[in-house]
Protein backbone atom coordinates (compact mmCIF):
# COMPACT_ATOMS: atom_id res chain seq x y z
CA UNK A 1 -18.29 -31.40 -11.68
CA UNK A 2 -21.38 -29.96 -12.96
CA UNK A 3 -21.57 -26.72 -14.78
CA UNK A 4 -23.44 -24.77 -12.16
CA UNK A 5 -20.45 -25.22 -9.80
CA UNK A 6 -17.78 -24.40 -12.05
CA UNK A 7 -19.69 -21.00 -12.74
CA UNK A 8 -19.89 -20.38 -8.68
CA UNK A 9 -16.76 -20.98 -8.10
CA UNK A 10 -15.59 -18.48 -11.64
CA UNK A 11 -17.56 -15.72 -10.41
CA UNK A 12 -16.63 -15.83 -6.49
CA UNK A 13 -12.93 -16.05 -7.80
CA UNK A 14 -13.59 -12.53 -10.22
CA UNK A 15 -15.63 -11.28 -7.97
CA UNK A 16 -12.61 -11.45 -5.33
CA UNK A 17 -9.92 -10.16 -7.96
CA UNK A 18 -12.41 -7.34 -8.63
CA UNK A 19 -12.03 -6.45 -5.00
CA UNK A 20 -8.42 -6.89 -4.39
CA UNK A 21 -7.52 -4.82 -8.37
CA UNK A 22 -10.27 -1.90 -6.67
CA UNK A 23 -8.83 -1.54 -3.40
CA UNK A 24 -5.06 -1.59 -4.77
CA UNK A 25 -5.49 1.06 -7.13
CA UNK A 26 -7.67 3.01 -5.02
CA UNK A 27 -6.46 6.68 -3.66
CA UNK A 28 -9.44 8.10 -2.58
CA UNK A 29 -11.16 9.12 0.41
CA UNK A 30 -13.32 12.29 2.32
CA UNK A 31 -13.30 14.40 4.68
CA UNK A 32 -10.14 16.67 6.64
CA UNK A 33 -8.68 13.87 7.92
CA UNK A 34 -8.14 11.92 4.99
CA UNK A 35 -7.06 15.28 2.77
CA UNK A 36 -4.18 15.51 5.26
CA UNK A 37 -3.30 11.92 5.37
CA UNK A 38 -2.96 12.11 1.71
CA UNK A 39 -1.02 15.77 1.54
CA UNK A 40 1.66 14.67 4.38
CA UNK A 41 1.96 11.06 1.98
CA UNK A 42 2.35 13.08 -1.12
CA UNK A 43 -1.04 11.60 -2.37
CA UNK A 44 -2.30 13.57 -5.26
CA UNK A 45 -6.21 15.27 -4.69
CA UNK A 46 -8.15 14.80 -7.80
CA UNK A 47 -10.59 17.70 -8.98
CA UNK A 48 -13.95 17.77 -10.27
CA UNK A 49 -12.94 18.00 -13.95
CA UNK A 50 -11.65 14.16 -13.32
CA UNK A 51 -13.66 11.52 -14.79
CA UNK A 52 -16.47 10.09 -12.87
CA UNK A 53 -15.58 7.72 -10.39
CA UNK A 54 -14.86 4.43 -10.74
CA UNK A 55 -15.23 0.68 -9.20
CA UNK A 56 -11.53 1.22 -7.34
CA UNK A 57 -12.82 5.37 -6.17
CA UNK A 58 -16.11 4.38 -4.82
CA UNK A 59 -14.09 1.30 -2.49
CA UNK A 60 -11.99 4.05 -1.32
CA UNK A 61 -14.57 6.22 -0.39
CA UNK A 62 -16.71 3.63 1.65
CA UNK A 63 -17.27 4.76 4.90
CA UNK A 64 -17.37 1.06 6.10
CA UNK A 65 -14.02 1.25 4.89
CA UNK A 66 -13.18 4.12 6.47
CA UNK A 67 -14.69 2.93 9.96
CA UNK A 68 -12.84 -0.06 9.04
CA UNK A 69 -9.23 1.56 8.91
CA UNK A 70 -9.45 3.63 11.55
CA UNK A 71 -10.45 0.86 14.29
CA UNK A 72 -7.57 -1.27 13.02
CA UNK A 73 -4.87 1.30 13.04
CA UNK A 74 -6.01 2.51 16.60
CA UNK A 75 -4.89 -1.54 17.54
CA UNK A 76 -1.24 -2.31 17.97
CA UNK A 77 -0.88 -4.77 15.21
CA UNK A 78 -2.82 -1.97 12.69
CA UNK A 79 -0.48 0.47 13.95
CA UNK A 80 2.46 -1.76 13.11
CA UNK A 81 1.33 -2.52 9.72
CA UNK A 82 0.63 0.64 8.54
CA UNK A 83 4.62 1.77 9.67
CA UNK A 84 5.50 -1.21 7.37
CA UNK A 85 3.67 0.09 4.95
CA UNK A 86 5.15 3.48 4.74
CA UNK A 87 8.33 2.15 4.97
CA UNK A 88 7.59 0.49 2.07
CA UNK A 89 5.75 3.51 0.58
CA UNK A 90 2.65 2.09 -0.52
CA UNK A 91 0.03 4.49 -1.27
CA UNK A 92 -2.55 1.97 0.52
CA UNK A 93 -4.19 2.37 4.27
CA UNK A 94 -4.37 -0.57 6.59
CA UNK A 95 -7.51 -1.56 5.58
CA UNK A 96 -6.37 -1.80 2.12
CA UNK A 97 -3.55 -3.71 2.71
CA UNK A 98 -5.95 -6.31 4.95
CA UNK A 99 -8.80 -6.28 1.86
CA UNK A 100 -6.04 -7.25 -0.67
CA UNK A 101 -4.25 -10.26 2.31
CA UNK A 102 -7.70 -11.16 2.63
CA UNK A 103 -8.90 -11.46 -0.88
CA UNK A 104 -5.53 -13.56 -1.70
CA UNK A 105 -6.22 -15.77 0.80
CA UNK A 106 -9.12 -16.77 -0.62
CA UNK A 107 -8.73 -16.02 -4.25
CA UNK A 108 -5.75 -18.63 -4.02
CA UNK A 109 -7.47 -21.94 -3.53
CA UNK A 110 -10.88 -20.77 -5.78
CA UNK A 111 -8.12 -20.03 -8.37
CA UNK A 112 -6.45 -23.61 -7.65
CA UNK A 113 -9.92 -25.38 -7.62
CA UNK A 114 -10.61 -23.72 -11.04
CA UNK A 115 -7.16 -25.03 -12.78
CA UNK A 116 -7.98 -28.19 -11.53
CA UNK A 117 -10.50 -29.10 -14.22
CA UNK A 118 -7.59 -28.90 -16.58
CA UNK A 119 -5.11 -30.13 -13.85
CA UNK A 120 -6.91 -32.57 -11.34
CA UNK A 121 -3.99 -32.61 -9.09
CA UNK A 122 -4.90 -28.52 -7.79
CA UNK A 123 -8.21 -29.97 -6.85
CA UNK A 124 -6.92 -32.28 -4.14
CA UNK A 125 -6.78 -31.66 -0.45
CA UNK A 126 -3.36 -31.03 -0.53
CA UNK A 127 -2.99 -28.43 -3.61
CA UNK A 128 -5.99 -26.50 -1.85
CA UNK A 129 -4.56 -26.00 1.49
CA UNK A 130 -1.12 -24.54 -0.32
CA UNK A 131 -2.95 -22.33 -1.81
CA UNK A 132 -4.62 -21.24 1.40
CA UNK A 133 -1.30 -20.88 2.49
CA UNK A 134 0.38 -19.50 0.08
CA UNK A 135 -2.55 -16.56 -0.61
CA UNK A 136 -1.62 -16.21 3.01
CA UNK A 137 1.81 -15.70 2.99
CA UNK A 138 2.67 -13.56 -0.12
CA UNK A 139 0.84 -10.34 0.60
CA UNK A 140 3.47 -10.18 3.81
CA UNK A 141 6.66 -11.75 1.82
CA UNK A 142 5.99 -9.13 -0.99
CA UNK A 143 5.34 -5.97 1.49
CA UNK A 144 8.99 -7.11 3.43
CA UNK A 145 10.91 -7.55 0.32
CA UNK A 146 9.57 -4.11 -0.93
CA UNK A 147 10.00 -2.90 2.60
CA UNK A 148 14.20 -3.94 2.79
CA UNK A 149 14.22 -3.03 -0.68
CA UNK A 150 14.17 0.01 -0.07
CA UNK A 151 15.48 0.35 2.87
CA UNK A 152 18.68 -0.95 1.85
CA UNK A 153 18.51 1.98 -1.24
CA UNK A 154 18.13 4.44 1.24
CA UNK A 155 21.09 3.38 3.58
CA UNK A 156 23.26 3.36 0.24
CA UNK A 157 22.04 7.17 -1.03
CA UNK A 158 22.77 8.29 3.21
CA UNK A 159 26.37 8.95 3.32
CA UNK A 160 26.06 11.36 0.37
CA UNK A 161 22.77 13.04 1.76
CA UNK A 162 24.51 13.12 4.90
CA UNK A 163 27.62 15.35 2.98
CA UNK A 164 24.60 17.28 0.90
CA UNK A 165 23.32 18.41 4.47
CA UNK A 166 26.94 19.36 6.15
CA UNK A 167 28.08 21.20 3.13
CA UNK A 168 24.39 23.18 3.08
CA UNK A 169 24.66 23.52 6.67
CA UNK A 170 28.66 25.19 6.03
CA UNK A 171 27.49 26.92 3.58
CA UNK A 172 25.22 29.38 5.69
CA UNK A 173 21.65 27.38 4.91
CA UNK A 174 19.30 26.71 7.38
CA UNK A 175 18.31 23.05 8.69
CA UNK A 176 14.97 23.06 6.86
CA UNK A 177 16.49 24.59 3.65
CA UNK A 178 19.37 21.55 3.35
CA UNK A 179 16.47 19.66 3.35
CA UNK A 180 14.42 21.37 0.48
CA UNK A 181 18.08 20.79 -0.78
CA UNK A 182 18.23 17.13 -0.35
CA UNK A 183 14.75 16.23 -2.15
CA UNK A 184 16.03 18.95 -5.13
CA UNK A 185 19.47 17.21 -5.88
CA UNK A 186 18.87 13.63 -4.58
CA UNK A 187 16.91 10.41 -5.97
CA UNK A 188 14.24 8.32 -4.37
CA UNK A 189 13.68 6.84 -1.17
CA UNK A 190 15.89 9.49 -0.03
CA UNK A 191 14.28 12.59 -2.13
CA UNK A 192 10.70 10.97 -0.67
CA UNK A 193 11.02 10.57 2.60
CA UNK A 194 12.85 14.41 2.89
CA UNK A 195 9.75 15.60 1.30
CA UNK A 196 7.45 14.02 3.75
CA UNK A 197 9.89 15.88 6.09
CA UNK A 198 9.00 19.02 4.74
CA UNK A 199 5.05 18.37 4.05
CA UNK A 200 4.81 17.58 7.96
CA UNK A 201 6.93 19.97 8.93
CA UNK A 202 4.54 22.35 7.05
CA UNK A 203 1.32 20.77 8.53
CA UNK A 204 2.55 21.83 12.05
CA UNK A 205 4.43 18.76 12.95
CA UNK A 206 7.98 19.35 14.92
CA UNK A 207 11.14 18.03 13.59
C-alpha cells in the first residue's frame, strides 16, 4: 500500500473521531427554544466570561445541526430515540446521537483498514464488514445498557421514594413540596428525574 493511501485513510479516520469527540461533548446551542430544552434537562448555560468557543461549541451551535435535529425528532423514529435518550440521560439531542452512530459506523472499518498494515488479517473482506457492523451496532447496545442501567437503579431507589412522598404527604406537605423533598434527601436517577419534575412543572408544564 503506498504511502499516499495510508495518509487518506489516517486523516478521514481523525477527521471522523474529531467529529464524533465534538458532537459528544458538545452542550451548546441558540435561541429560546434551545435555552428551555436545556433548563427543563438541567443543562448548564455558559456565560460570556467562559472561554472562547471551541471545536465541540461551534458543532453544537450549527444551524445545519439544528435544522438537522429538529426534522428528525418531528419523525417517529427521532421521536423514539430521543425518549431513549432521556431515559438514559444523555445530555445529547437526536442529531447528536445520529452524528456519533454515524461516525462509528464508519470510523470502524477506516480504523480496521489502518491496523491492518500491522495486522493483515483486519484488511480482509471479512474483518472490514465486522467492523461496519460492529460501528453499527454499539452506539445502540451502549445507549440500552445505559438505558436499563438505570432504569433498574431507579425501580430499586422507588419503594423508599414512594414512603419519602406518603410520609411528606402525612405530614401536612403539599404534592409539589414532597417532591422538592425527594430530589433533597434522595440519590440519582431518582433525585434527577424529580428535578426535571419540578423544572417543567415551573416552565408551565402540568403534572
Amino acid at each position: 500500500m503506498d504511502p499516499l493511501t495510508l495518509a487518506t485513510a489516517a486523516i478521514a479516520a481523525v477527521a471522523i473521531l474529531l467529529i464524533a469527540v465534538g458532537i459528544a461533548s458538545s452542550k451548546g446551542g441558540s435561541g429560546v427554544t434551545d435555552r428551555l430544552e436545556r433548563y427543563a434537562s438541567g443543562r448548564v448555560e455558559k456565560t460570556k466570561t467562559d472561554k472562547p468557543a471551541g471545536i465541540a461549541e461551534l458543532i453544537a451551535q450549527s444551524s445545519a445541526l439544528a435544522s438537522l435535529n429538529r426534522v428528525v425528532e418531528q419523525r417517529d423514529f427521532g421521536a423514539n430515540l430521543a425518549r431513549e435518550i432521556a431515559r438514559a440521560d444523555l445530555k445529547l439531542k437526536v442529531s447528536e446521537f445520529l452524528g456519533i452512530w454515524a461516525a462509528a459506523t464508519i470510523g470502524t472499518p477506516i480504523l480496521f483498514f489502518i491496523i491492518g498494515f500491522v495486522m493483515p488479517s483486519f484488511q480482509t473482506i471479512i474483518a472490514l464488514v465486522g467492523g461496519l457492523l460492529l460501528g453499527f451496532i454499539v452506539p445502540r447496545m451502549w445507549l440500552n445498557r445505559r438505558k436499563s442501567s438505570r432504569l433498574n437503579a431507579f425501580n430499586k431507589q422507588l419503594p423508599d421514594t414512594i414512603t419519602l412522598v406518603a410520609n411528606a404527604l402525612r405530614a401536612g406537605s403539599s404534592f409539589l413540596q414532597a417532591i422538592e423533598l425527594v430530589v433533597r434527601e434522595s440519590r440519582p436517577p431518582v433525585s434527577t428525574e424529580f428535578a426535571r419534575v419540578i423544572r417543567e412543572v415551573n416552565l408551565g408544564l402540568p403534572f
